[in-house]
PDB file of N, CA and C in Angstrom:
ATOM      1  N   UNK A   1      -6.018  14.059  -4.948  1.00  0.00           N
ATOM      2  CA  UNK A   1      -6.230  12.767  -5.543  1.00  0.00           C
ATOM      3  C   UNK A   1      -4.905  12.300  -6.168  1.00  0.00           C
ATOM      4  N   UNK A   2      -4.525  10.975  -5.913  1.00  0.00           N
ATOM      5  CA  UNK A   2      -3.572  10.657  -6.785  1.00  0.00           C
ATOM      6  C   UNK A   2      -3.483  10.092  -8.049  1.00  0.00           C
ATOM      7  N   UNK A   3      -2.731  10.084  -8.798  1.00  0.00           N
ATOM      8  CA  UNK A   3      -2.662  10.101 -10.239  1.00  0.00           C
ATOM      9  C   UNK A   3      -2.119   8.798 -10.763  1.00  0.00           C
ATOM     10  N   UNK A   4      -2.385   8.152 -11.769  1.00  0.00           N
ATOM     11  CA  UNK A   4      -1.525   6.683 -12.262  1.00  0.00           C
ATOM     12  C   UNK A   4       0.028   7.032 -12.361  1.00  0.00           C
ATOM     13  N   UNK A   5       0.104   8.550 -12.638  1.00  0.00           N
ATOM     14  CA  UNK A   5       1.846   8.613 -13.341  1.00  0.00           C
ATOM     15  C   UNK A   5       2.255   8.596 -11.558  1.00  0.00           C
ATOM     16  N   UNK A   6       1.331   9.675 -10.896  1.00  0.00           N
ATOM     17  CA  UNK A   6       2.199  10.258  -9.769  1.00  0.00           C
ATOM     18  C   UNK A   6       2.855   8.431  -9.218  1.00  0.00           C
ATOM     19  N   UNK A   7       1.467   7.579  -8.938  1.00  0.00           N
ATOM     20  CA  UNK A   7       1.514   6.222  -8.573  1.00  0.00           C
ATOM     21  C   UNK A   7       2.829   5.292  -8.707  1.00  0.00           C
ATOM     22  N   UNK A   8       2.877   5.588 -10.163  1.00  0.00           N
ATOM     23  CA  UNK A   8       3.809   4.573 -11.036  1.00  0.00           C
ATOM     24  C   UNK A   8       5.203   4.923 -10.634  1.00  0.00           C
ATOM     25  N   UNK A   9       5.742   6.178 -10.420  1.00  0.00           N
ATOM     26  CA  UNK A   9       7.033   6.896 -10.258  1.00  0.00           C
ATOM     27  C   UNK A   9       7.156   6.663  -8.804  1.00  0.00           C
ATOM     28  N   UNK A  10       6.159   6.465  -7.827  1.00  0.00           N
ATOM     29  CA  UNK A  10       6.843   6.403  -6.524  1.00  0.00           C
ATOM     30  C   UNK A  10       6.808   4.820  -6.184  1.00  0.00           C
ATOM     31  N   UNK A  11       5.803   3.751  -7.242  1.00  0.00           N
ATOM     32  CA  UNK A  11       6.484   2.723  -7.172  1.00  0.00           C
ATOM     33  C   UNK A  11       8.215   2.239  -7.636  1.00  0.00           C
ATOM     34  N   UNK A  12       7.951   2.854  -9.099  1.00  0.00           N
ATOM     35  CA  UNK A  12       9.348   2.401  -9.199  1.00  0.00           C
ATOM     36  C   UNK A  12      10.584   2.616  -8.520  1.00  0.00           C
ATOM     37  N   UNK A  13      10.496   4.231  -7.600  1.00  0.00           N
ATOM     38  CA  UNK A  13      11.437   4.473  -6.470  1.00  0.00           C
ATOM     39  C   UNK A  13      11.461   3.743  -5.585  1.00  0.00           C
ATOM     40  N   UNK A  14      10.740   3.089  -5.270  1.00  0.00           N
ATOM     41  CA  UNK A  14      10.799   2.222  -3.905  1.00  0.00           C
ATOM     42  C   UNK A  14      12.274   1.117  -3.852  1.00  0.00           C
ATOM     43  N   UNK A  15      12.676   1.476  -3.131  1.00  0.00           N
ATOM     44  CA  UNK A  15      13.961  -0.055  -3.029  1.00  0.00           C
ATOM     45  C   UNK A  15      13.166  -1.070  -2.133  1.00  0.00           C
ATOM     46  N   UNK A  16      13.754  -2.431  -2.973  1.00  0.00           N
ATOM     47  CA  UNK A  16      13.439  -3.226  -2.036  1.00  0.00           C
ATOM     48  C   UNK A  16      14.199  -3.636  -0.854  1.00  0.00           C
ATOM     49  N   UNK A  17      15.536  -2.926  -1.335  1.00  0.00           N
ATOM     50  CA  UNK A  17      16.222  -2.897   0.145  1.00  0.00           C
ATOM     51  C   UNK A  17      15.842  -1.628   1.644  1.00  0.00           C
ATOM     52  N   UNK A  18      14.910  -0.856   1.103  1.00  0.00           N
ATOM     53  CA  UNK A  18      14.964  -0.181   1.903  1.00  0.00           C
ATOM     54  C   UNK A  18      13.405  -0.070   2.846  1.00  0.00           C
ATOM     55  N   UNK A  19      13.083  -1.855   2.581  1.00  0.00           N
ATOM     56  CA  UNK A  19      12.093  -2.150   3.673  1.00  0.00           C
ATOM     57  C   UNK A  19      12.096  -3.155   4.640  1.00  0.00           C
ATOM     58  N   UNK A  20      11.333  -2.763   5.940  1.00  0.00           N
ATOM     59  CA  UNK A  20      11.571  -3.544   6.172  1.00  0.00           C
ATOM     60  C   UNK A  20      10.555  -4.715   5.926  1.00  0.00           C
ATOM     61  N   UNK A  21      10.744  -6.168   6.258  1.00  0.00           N
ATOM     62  CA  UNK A  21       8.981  -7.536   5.657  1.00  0.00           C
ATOM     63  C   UNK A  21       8.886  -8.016   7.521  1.00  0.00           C
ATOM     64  N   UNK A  22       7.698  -7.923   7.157  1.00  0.00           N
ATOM     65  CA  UNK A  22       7.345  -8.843   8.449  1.00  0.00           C
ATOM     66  C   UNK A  22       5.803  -9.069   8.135  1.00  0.00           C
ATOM     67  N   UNK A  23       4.933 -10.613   8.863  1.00  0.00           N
ATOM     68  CA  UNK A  23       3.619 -10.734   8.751  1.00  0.00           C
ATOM     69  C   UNK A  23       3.043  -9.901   9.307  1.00  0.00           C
ATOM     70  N   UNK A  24       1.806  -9.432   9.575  1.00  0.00           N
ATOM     71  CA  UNK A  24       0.826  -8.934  10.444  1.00  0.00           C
ATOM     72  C   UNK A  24      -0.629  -8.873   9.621  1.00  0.00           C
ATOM     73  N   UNK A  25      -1.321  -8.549  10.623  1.00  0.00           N
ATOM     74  CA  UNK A  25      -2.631  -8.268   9.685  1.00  0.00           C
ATOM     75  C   UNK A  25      -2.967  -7.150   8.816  1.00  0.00           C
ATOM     76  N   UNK A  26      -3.938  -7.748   8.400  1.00  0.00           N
ATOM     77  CA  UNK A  26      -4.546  -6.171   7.345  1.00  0.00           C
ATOM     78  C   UNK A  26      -4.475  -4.876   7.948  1.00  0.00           C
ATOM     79  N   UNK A  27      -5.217  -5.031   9.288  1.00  0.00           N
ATOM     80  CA  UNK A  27      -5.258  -3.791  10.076  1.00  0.00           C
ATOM     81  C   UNK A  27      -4.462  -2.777  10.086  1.00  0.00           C
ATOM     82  N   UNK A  28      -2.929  -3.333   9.975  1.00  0.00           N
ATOM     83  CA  UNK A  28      -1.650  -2.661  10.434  1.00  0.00           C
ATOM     84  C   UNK A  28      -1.380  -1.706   8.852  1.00  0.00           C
ATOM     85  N   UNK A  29      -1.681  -2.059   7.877  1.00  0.00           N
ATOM     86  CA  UNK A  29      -1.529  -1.305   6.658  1.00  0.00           C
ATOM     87  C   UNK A  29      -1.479   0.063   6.428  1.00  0.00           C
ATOM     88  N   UNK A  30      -0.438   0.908   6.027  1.00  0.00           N
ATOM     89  CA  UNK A  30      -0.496   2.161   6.166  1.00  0.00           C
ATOM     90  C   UNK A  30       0.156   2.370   4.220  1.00  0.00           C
ATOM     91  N   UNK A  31      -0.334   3.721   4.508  1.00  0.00           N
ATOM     92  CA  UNK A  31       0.215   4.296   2.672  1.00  0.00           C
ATOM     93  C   UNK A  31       1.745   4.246   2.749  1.00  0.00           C
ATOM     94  N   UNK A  32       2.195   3.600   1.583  1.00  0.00           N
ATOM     95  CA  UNK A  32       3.622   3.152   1.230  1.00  0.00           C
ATOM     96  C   UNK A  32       4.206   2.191   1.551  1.00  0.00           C
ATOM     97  N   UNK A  33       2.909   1.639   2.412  1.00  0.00           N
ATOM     98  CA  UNK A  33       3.135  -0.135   2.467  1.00  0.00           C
ATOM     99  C   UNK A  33       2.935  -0.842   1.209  1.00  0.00           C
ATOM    100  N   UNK A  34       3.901  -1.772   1.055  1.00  0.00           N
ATOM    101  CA  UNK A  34       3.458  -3.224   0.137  1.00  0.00           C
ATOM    102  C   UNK A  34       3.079  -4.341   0.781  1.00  0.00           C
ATOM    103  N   UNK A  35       2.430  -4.705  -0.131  1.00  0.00           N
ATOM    104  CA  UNK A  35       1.738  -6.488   0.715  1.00  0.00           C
ATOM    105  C   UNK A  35       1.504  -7.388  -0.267  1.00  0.00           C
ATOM    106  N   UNK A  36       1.752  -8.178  -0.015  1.00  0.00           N
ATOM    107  CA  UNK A  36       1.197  -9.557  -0.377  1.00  0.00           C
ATOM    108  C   UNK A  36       0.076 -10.217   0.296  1.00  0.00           C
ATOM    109  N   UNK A  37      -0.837 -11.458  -0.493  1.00  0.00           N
ATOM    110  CA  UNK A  37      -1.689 -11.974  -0.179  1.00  0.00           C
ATOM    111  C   UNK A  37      -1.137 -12.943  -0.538  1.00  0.00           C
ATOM    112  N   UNK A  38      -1.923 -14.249   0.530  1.00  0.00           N
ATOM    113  CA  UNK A  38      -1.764 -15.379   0.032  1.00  0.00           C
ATOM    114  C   UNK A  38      -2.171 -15.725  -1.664  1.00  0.00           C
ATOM    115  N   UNK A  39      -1.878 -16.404  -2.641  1.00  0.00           N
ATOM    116  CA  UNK A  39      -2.693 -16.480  -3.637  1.00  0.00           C
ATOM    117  C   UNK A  39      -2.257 -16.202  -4.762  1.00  0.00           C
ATOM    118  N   UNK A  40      -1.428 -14.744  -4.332  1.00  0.00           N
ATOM    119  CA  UNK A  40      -1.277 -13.656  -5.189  1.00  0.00           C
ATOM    120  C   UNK A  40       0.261 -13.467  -4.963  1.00  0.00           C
ATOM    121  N   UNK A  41       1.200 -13.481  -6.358  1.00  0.00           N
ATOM    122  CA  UNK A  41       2.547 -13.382  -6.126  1.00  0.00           C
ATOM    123  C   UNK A  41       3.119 -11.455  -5.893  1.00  0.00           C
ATOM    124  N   UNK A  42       1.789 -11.200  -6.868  1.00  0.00           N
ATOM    125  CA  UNK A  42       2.392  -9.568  -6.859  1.00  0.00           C
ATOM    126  C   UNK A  42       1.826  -8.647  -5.715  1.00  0.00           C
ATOM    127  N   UNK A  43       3.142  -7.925  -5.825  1.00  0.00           N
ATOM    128  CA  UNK A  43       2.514  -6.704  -4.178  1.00  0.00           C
ATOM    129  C   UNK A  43       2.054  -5.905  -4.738  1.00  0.00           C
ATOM    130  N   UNK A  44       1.463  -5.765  -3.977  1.00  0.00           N
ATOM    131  CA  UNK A  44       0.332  -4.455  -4.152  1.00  0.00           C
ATOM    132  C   UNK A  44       0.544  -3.254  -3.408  1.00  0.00           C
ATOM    133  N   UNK A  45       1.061  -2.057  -4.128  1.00  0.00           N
ATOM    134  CA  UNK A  45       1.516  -0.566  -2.938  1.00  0.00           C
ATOM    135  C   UNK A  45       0.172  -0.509  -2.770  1.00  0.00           C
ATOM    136  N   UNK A  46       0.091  -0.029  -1.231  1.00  0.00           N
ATOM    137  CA  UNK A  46      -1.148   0.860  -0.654  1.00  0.00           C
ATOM    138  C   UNK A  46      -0.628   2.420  -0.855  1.00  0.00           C
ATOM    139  N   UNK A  47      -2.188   2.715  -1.274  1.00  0.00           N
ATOM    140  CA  UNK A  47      -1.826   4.545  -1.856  1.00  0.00           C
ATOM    141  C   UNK A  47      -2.786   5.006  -0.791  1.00  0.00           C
ATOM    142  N   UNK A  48      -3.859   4.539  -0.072  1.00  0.00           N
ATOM    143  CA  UNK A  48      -4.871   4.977   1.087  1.00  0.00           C
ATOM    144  C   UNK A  48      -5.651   3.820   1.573  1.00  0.00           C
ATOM    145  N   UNK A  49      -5.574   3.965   2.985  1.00  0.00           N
ATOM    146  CA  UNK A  49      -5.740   3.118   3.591  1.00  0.00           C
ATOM    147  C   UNK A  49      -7.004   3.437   4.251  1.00  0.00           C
ATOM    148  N   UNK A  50      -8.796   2.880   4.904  1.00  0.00           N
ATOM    149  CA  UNK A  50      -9.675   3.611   5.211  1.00  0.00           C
ATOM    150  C   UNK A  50      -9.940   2.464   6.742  1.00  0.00           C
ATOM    151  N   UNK A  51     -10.146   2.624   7.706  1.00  0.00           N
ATOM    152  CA  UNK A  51     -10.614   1.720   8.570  1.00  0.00           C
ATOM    153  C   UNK A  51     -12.101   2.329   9.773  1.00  0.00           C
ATOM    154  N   UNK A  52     -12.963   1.663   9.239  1.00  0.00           N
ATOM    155  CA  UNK A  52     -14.207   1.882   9.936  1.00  0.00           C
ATOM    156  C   UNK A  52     -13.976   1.521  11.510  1.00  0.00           C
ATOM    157  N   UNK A  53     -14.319   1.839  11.866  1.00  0.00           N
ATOM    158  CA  UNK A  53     -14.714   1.629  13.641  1.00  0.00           C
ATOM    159  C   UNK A  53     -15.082   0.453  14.061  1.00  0.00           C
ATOM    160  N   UNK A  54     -16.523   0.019  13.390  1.00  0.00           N
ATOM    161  CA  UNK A  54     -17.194  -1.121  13.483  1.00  0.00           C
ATOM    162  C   UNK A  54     -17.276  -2.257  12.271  1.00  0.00           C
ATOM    163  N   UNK A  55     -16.641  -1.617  11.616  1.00  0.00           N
ATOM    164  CA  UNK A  55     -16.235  -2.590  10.287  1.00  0.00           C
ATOM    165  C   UNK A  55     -15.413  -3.320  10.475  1.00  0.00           C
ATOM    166  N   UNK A  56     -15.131  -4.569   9.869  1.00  0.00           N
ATOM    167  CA  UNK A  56     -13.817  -5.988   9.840  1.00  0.00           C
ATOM    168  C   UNK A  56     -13.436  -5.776   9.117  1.00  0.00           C
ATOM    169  N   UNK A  57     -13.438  -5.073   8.041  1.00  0.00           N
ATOM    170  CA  UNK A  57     -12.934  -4.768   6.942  1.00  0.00           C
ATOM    171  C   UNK A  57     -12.466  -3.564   6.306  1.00  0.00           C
ATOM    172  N   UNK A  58     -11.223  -3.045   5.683  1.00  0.00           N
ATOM    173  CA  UNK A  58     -10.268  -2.290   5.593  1.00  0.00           C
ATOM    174  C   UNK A  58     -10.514  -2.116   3.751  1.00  0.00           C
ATOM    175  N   UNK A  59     -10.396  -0.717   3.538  1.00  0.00           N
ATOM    176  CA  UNK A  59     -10.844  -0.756   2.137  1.00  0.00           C
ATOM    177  C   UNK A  59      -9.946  -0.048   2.014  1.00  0.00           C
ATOM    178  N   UNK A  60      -8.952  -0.268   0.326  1.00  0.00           N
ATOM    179  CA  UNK A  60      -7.357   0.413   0.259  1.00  0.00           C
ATOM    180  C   UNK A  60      -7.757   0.833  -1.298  1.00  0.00           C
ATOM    181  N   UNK A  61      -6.870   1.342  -1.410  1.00  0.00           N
ATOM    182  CA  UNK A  61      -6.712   2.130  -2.679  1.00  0.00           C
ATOM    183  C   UNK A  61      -5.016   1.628  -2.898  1.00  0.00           C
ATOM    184  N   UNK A  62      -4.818   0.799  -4.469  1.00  0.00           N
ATOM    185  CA  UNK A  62      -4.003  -0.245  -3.999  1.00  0.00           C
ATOM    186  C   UNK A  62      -3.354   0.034  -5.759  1.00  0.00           C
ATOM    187  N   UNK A  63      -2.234   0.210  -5.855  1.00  0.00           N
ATOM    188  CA  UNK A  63      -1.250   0.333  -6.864  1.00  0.00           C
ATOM    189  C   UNK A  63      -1.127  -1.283  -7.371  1.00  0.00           C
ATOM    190  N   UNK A  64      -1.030  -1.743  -8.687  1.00  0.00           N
ATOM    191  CA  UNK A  64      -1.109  -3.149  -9.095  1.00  0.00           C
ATOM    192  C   UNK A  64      -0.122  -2.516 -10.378  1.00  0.00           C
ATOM    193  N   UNK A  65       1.614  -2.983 -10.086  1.00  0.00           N
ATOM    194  CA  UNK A  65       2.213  -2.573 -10.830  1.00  0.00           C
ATOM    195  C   UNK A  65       1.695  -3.704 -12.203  1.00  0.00           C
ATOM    196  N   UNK A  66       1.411  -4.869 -11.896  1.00  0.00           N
ATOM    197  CA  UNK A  66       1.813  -5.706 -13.287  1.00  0.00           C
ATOM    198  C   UNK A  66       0.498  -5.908 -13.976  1.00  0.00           C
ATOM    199  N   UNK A  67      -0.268  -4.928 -13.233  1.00  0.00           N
ATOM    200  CA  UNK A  67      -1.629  -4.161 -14.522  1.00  0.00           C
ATOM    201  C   UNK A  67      -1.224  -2.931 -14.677  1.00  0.00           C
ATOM    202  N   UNK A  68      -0.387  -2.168 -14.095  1.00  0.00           N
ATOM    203  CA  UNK A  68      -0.231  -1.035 -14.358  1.00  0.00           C
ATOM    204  C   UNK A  68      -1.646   0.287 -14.350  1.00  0.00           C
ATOM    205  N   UNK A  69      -2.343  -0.338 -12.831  1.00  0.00           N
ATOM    206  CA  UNK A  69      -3.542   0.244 -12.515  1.00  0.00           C
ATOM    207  C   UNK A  69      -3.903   0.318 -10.643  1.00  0.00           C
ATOM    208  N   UNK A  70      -4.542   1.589 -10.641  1.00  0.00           N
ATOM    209  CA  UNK A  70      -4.986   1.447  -9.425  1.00  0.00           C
ATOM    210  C   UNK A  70      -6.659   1.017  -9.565  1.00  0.00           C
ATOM    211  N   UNK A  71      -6.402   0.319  -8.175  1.00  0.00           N
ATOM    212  CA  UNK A  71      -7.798  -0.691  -7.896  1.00  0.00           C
ATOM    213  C   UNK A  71      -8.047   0.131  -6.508  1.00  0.00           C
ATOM    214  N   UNK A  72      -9.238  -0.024  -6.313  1.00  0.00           N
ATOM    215  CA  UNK A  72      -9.758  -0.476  -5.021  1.00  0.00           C
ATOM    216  C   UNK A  72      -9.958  -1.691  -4.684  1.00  0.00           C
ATOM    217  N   UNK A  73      -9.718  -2.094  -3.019  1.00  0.00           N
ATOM    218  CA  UNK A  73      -9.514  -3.433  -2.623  1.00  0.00           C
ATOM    219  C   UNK A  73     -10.455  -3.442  -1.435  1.00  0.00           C
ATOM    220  N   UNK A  74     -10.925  -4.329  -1.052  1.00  0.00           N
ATOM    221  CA  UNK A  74     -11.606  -4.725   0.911  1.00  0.00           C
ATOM    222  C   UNK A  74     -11.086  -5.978   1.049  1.00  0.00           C
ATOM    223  N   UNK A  75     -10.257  -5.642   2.146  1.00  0.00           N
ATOM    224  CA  UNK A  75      -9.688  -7.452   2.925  1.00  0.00           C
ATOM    225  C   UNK A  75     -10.389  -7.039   4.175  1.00  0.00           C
ATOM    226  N   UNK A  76     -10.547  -8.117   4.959  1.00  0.00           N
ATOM    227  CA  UNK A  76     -10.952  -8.530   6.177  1.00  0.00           C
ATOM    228  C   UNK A  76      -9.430  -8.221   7.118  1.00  0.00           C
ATOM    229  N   UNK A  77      -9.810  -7.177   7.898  1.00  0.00           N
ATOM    230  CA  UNK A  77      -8.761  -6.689   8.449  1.00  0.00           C
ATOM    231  C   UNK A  77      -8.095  -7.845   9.459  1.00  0.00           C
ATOM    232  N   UNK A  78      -8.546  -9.212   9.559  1.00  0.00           N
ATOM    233  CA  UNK A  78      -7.687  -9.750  10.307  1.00  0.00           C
ATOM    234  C   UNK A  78      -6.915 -10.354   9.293  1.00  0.00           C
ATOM    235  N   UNK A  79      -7.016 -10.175   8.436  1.00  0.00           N
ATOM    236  CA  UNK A  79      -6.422 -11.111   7.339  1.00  0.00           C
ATOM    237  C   UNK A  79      -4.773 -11.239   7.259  1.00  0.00           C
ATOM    238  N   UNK A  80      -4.154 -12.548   7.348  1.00  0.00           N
ATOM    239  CA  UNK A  80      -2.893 -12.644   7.992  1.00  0.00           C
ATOM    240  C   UNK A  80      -1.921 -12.016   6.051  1.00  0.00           C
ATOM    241  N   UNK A  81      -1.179 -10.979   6.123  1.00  0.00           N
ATOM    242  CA  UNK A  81      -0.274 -10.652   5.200  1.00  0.00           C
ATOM    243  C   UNK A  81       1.207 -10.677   5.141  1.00  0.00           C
ATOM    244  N   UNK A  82       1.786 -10.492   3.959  1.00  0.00           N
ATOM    245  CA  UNK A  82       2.939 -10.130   3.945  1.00  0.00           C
ATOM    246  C   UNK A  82       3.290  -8.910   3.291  1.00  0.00           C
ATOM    247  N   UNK A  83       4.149  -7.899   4.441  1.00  0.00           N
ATOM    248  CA  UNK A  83       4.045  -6.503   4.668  1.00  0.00           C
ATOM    249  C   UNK A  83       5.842  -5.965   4.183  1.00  0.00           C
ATOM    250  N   UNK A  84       5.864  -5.216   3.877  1.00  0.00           N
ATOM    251  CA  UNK A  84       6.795  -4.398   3.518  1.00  0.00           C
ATOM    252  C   UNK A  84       6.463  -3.209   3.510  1.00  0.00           C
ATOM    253  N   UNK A  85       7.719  -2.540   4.967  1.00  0.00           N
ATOM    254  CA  UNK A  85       7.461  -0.962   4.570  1.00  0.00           C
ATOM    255  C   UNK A  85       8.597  -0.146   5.337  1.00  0.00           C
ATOM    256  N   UNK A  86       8.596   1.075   4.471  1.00  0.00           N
ATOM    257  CA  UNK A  86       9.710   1.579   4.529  1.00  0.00           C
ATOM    258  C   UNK A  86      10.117   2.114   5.805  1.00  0.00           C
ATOM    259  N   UNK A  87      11.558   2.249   5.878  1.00  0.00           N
ATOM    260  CA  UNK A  87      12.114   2.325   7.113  1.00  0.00           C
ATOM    261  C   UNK A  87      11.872   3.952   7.451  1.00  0.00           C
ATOM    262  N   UNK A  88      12.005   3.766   8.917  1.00  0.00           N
ATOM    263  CA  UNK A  88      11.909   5.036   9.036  1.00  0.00           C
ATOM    264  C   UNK A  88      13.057   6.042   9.153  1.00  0.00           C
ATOM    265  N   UNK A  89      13.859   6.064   8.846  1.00  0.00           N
ATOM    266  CA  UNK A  89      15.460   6.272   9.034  1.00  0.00           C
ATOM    267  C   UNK A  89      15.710   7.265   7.591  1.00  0.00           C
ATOM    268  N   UNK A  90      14.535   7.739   6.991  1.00  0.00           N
ATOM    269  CA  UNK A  90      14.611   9.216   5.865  1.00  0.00           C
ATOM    270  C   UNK A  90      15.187   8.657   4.621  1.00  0.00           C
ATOM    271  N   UNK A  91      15.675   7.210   5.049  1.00  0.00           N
ATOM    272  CA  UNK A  91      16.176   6.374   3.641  1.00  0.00           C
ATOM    273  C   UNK A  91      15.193   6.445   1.982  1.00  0.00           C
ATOM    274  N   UNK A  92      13.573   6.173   2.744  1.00  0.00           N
ATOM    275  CA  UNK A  92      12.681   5.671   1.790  1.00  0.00           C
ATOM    276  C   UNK A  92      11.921   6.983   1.235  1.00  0.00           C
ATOM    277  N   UNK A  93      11.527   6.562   0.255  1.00  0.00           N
ATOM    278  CA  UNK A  93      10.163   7.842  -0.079  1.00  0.00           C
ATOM    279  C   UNK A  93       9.072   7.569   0.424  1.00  0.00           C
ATOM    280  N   UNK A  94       8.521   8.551   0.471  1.00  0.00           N
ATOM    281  CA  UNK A  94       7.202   8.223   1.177  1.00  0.00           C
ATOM    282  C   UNK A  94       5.998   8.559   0.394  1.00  0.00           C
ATOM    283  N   UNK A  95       4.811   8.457  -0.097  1.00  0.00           N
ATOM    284  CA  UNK A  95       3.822   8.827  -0.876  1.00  0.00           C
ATOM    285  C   UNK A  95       3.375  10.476  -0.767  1.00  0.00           C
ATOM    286  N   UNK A  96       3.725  10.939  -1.675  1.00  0.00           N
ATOM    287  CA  UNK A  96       2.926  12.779  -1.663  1.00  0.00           C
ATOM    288  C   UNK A  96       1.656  13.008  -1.235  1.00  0.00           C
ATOM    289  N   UNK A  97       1.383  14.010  -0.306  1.00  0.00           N
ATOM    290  CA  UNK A  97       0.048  14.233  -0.200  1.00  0.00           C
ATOM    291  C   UNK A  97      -0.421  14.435  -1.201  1.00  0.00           C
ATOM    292  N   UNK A  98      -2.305  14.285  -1.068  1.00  0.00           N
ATOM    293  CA  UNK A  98      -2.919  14.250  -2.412  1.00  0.00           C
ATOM    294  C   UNK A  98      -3.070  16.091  -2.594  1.00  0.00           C
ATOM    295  N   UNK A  99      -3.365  16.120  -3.548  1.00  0.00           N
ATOM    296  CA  UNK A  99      -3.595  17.716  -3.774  1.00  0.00           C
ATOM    297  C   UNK A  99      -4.834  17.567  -4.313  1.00  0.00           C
ATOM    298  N   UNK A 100      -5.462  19.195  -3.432  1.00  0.00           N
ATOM    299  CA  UNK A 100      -6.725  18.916  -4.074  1.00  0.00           C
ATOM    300  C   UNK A 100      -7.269  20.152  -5.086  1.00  0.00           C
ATOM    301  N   UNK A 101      -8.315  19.343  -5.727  1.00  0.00           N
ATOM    302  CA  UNK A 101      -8.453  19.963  -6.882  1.00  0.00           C
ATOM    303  C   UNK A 101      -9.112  21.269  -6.567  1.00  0.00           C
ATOM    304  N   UNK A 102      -9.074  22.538  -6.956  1.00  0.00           N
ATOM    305  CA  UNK A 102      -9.616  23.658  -6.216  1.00  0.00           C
ATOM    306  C   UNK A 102     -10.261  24.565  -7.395  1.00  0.00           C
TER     307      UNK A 102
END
């Protein structure tokens, strides 16, 4: 499971130079992506991403630095976004696996 601190520390590592932005849909969302919504000025890190089979809709587990909280979210996976994510070139960090509690 991940943690608010673990959360908070691999947001603030993130460069914003070291992504790349392009639109696409919800669908495409993976952990250590940021996005934007229309509406909404602040990005939101994805910490887990869940996609049903027969579902339209994509349910995330979603870092909200300027509450300084993780949410759960459901967008409609066609939903047109703005995406940021890190390169693949060993530049970026990438989110820790969760550890589980034993």
């Amino acid at each position: 499971m991940y943690t608010l601190p673990e959360v908070r520390a691999y947001a603030a590592r993130s460069d914003p130079d070291a992504h790349g932005a392009f639109e696409d849909r919800a669908w495409s969302l993976e952990p250590g992506d940021r996005y934007t919504i229309s509406g909404c000025d602040e990005a939101h890190h994805v910490v887990a991403a869940s996609r049903h089979r027969y579902d339209s809709r994509v349910d995330l587990v979603v870092y909200l630095p300027g509450e300084d909280r993780i949410a759960d979210a459901r967008v409609h996976g066609g939903r047109l976004l703005g995406i940021q994510r890190p390169f693949a070139a060993g530049t970026a960090t990438v989110l820790p696996a969760p550890q589980r509690e034993g």
